[in-house]
N, C-alpha and C. Protein backbone atom coordinates (compact mmCIF):
# COMPACT_ATOMS: atom_id res chain seq x y z
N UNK A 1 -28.32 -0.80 16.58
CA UNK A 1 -28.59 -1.79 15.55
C UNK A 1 -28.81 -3.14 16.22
N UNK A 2 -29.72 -3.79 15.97
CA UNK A 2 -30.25 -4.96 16.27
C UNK A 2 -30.59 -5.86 15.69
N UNK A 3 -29.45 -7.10 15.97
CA UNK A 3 -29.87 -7.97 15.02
C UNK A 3 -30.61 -9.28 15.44
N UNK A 4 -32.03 -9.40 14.43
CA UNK A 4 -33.11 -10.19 14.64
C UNK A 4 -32.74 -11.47 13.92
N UNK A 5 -32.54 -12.88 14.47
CA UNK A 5 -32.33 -14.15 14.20
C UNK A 5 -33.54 -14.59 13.38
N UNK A 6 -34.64 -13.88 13.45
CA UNK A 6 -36.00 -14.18 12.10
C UNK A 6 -35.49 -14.03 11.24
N UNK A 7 -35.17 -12.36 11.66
CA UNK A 7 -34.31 -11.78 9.80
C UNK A 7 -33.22 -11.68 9.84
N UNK A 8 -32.51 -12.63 10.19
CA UNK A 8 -31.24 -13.04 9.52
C UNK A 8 -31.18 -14.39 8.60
N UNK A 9 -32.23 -15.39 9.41
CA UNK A 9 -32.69 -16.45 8.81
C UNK A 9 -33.03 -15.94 7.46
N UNK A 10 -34.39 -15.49 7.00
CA UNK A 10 -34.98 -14.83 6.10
C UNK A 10 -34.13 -14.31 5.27
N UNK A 11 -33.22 -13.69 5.90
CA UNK A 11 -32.66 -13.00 4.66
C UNK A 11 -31.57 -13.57 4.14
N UNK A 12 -30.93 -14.34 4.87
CA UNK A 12 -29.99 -15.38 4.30
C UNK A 12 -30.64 -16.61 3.47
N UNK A 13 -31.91 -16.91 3.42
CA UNK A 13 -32.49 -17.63 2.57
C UNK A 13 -33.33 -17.13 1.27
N UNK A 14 -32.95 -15.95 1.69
CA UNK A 14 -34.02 -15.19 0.25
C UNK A 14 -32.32 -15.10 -0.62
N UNK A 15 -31.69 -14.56 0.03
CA UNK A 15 -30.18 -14.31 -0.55
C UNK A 15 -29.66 -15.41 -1.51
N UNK A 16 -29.45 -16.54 -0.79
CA UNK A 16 -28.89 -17.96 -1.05
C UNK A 16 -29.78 -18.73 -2.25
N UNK A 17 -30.95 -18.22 -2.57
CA UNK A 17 -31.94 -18.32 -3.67
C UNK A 17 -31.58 -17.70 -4.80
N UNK A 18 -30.85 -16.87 -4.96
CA UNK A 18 -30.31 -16.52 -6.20
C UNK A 18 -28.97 -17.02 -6.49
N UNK A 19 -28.01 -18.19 -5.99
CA UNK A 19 -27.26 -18.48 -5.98
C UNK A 19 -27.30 -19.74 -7.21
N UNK A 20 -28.21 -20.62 -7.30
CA UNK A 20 -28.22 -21.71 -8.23
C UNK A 20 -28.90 -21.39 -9.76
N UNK A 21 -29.33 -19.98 -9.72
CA UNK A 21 -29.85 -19.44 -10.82
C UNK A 21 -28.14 -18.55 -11.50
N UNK A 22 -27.47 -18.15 -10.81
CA UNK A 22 -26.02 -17.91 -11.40
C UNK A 22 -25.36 -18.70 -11.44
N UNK A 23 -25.16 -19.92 -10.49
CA UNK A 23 -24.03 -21.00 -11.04
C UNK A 23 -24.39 -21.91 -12.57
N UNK A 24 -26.26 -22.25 -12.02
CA UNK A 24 -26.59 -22.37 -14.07
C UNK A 24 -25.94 -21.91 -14.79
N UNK A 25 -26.02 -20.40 -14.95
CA UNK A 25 -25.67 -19.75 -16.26
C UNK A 25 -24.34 -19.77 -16.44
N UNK A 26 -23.62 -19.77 -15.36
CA UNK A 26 -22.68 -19.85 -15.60
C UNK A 26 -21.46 -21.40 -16.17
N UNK A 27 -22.55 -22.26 -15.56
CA UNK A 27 -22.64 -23.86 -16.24
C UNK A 27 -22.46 -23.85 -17.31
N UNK A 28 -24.21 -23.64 -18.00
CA UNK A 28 -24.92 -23.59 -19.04
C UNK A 28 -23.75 -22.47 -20.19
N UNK A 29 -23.76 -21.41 -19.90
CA UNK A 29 -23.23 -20.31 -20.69
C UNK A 29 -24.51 -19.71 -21.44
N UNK A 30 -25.62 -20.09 -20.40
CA UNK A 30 -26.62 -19.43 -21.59
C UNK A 30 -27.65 -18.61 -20.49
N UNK A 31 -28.16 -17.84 -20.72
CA UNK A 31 -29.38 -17.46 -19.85
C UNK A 31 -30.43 -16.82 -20.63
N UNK A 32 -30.79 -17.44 -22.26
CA UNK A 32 -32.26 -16.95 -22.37
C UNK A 32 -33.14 -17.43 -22.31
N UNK A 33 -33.29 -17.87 -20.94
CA UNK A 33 -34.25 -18.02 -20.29
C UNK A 33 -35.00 -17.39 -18.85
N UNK A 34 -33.92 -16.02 -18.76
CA UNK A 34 -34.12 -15.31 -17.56
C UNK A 34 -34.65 -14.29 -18.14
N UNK A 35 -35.62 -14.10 -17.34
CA UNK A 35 -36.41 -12.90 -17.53
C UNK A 35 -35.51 -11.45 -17.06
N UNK A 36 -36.19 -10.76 -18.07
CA UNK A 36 -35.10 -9.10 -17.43
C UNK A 36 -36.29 -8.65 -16.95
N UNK A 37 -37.33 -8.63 -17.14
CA UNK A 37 -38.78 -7.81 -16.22
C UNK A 37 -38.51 -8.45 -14.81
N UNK A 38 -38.39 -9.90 -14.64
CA UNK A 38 -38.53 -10.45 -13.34
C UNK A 38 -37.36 -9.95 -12.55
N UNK A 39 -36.03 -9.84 -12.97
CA UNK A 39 -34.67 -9.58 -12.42
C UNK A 39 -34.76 -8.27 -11.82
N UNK A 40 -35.09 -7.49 -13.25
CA UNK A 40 -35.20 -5.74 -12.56
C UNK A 40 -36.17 -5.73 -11.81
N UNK A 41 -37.62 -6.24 -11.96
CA UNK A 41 -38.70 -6.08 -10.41
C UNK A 41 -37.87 -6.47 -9.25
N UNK A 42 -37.20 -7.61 -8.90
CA UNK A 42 -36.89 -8.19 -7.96
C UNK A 42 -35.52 -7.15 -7.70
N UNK A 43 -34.57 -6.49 -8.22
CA UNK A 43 -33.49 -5.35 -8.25
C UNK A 43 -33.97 -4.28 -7.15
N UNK A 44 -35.29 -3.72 -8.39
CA UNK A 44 -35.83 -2.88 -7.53
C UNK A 44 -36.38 -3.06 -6.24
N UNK A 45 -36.63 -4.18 -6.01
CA UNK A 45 -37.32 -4.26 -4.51
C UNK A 45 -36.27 -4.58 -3.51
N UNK A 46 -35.40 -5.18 -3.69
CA UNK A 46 -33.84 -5.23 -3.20
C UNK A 46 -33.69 -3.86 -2.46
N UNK A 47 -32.98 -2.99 -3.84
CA UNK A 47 -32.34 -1.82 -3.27
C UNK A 47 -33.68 -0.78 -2.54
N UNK A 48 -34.74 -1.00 -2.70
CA UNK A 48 -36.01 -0.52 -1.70
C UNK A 48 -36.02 -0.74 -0.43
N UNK A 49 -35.85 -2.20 -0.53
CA UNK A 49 -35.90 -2.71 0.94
C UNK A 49 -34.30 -2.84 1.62
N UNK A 50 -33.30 -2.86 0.60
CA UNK A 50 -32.13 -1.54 1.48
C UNK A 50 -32.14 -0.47 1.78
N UNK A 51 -33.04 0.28 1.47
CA UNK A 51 -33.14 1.63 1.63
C UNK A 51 -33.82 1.79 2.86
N UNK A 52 -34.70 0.88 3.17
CA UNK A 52 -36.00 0.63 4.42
C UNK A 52 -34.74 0.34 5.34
N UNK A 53 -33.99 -0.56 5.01
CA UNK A 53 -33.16 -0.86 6.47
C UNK A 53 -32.13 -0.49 6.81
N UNK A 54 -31.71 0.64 5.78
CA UNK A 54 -30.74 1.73 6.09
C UNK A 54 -31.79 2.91 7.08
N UNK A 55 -32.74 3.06 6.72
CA UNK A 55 -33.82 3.81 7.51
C UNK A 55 -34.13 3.61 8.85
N UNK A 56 -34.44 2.08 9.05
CA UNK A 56 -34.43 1.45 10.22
C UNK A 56 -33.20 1.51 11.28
N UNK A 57 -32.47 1.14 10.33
CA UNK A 57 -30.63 0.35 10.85
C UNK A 57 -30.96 -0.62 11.67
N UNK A 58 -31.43 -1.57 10.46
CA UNK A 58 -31.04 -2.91 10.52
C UNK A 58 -30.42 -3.58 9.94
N UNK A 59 -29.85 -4.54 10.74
CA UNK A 59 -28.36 -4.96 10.08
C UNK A 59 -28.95 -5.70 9.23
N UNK A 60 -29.88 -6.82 9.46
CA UNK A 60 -30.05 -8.14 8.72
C UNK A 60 -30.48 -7.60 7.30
N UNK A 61 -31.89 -6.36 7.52
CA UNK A 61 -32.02 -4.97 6.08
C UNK A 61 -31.03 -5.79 5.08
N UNK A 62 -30.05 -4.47 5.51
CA UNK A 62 -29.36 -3.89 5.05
C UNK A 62 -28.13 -5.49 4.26
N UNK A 63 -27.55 -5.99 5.17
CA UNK A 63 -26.51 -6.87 5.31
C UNK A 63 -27.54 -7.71 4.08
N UNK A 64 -28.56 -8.38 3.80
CA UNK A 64 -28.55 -9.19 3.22
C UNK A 64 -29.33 -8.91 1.64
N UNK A 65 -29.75 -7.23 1.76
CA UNK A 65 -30.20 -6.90 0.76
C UNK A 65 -29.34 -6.31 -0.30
N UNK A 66 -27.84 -5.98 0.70
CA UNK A 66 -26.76 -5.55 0.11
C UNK A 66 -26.19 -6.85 -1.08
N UNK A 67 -26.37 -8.35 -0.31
CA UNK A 67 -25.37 -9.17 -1.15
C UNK A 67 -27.07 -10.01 -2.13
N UNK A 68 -27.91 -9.93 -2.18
CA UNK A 68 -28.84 -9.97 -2.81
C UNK A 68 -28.85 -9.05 -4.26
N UNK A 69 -28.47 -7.83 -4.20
CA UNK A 69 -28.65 -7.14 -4.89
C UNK A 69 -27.30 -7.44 -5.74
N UNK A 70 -26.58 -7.54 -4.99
CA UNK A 70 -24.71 -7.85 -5.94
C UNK A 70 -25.18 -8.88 -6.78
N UNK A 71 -26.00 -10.32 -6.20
CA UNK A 71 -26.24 -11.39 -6.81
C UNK A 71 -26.96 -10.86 -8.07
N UNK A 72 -28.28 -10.20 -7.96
CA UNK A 72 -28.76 -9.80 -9.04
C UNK A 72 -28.49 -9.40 -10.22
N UNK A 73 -27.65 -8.14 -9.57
CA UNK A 73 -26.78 -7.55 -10.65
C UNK A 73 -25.83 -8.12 -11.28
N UNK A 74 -25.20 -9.37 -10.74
CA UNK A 74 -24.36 -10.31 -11.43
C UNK A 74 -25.15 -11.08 -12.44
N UNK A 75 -26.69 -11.47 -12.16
CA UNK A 75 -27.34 -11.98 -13.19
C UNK A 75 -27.59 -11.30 -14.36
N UNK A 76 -27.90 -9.76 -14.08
CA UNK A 76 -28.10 -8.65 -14.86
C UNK A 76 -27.00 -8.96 -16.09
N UNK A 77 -25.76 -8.82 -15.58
CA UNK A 77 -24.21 -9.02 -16.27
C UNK A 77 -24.20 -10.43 -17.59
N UNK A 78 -24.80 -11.33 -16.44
CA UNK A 78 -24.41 -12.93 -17.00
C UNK A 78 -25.69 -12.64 -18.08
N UNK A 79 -27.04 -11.90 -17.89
CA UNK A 79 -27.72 -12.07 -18.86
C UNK A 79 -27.24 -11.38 -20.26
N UNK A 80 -26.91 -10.16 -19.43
CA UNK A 80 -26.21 -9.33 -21.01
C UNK A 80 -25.34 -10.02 -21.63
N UNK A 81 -24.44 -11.05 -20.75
CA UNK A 81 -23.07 -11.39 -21.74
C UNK A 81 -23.87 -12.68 -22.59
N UNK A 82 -24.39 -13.82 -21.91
CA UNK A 82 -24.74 -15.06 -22.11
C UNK A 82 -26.41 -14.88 -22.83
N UNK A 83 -27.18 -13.97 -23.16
CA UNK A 83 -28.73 -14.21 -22.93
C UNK A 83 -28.87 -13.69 -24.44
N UNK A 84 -27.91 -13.16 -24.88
CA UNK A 84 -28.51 -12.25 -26.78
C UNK A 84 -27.78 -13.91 -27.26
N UNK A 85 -28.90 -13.69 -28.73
CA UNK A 85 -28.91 -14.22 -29.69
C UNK A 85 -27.30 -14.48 -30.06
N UNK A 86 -26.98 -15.42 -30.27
CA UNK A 86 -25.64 -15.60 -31.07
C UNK A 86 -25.84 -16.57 -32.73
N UNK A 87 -24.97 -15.96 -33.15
CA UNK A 87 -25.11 -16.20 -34.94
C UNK A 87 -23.62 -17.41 -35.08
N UNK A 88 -24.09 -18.78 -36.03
CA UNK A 88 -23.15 -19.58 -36.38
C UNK A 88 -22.28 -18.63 -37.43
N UNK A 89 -20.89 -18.86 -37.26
CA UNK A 89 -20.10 -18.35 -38.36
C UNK A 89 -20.57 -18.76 -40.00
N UNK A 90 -20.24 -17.96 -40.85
CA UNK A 90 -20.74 -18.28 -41.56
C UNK A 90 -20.67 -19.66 -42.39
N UNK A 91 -18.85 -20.09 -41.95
CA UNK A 91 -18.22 -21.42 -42.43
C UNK A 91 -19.64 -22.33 -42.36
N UNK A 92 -19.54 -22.55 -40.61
CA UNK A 92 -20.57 -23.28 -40.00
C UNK A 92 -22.03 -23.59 -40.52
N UNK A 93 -22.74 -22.33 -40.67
CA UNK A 93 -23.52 -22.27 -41.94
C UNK A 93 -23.50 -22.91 -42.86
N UNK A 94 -22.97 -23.05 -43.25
CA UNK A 94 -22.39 -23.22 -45.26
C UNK A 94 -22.69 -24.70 -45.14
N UNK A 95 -21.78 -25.27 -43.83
CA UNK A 95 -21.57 -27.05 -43.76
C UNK A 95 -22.84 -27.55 -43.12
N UNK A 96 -23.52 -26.71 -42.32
CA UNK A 96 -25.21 -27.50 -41.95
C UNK A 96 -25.53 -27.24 -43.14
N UNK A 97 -26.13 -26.23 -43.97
CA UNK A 97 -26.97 -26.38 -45.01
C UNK A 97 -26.41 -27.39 -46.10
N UNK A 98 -25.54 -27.53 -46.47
CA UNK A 98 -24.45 -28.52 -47.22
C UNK A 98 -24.99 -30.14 -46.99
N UNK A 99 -24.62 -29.97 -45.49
CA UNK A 99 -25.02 -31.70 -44.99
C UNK A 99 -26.69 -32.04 -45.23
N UNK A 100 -27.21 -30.41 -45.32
CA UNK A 100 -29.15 -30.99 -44.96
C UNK A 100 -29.50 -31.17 -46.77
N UNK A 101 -28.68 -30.46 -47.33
CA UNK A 101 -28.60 -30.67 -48.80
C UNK A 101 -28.87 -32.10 -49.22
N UNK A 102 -28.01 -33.09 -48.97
CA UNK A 102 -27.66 -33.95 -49.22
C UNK A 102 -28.24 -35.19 -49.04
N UNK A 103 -29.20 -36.09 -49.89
CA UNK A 103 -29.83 -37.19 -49.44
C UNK A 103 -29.18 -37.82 -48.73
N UNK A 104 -30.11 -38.84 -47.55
CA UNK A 104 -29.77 -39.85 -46.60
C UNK A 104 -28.85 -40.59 -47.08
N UNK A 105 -29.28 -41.12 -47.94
CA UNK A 105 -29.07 -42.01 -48.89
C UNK A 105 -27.32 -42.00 -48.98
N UNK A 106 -27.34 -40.92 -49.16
CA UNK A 106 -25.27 -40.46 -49.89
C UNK A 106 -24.95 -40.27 -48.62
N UNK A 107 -25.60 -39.66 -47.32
CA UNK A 107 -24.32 -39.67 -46.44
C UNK A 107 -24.42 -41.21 -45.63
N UNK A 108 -25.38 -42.23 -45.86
CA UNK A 108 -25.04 -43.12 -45.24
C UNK A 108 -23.93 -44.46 -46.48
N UNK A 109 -23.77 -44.41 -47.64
CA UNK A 109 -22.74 -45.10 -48.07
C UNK A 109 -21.72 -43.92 -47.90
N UNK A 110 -21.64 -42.74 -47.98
CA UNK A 110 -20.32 -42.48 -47.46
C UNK A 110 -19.77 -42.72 -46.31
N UNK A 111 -20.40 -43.49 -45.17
CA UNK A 111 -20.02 -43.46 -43.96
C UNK A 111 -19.47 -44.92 -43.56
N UNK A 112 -19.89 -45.82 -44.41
CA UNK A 112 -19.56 -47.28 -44.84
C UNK A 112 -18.03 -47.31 -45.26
């Protein structure tokens, strides 16, 4: 096994690229704005090109397509939990439509 300082570079920078796209979401609490076509293409080419450098036995392969792919799949996770539609309770409901009800007019002397 031989490890190449190109592709270690490389692959520690392709790696480290999915790092500010999970601390967002995990910021944010939201991710629908991540694509699941783009995530799973990029998944699949991951565990491909682990598979190439398990073939090879190369470390840099293998070593950086391994924690690439964890990253992914953590986005995979954060999209399922954070990325569906969420619904206001219904209370919540009730009091926006309530307030949009209500001329300007009345909620600005009530606020006087």
């Amino acid at each position: 096994m031989e490890a190449d300082p190109l592709g270690i570079v490389a692959g520690v920078l392709t790696t480290i690229a999915f790092v500010p796209q999970v601390l967002r979401i995990l910021r944010t609490r939201s991710a629908h704005d991540v694509s699941w076509l783009l995530f799973g293409i990029l998944s699949l080419a991951s565990a491909l090109w682990l598979w190439y450098g398990v073939r090879l036995n190369s470390l840099p392969l293998m070593a950086t397509n391994v924690v690439t792919l964890v990253l992914q799949l953590w986005i995979f996770a954060l999209k399922w939990r954070y990325g569906r539609v969420h619904c206001d309770p219904p209370r919540r409901r009730r009091e926006r439509s309530h307030a949009a009800a209500q001329p300007l007019h009345a909620t600005r002397t009530e606020e006087r």
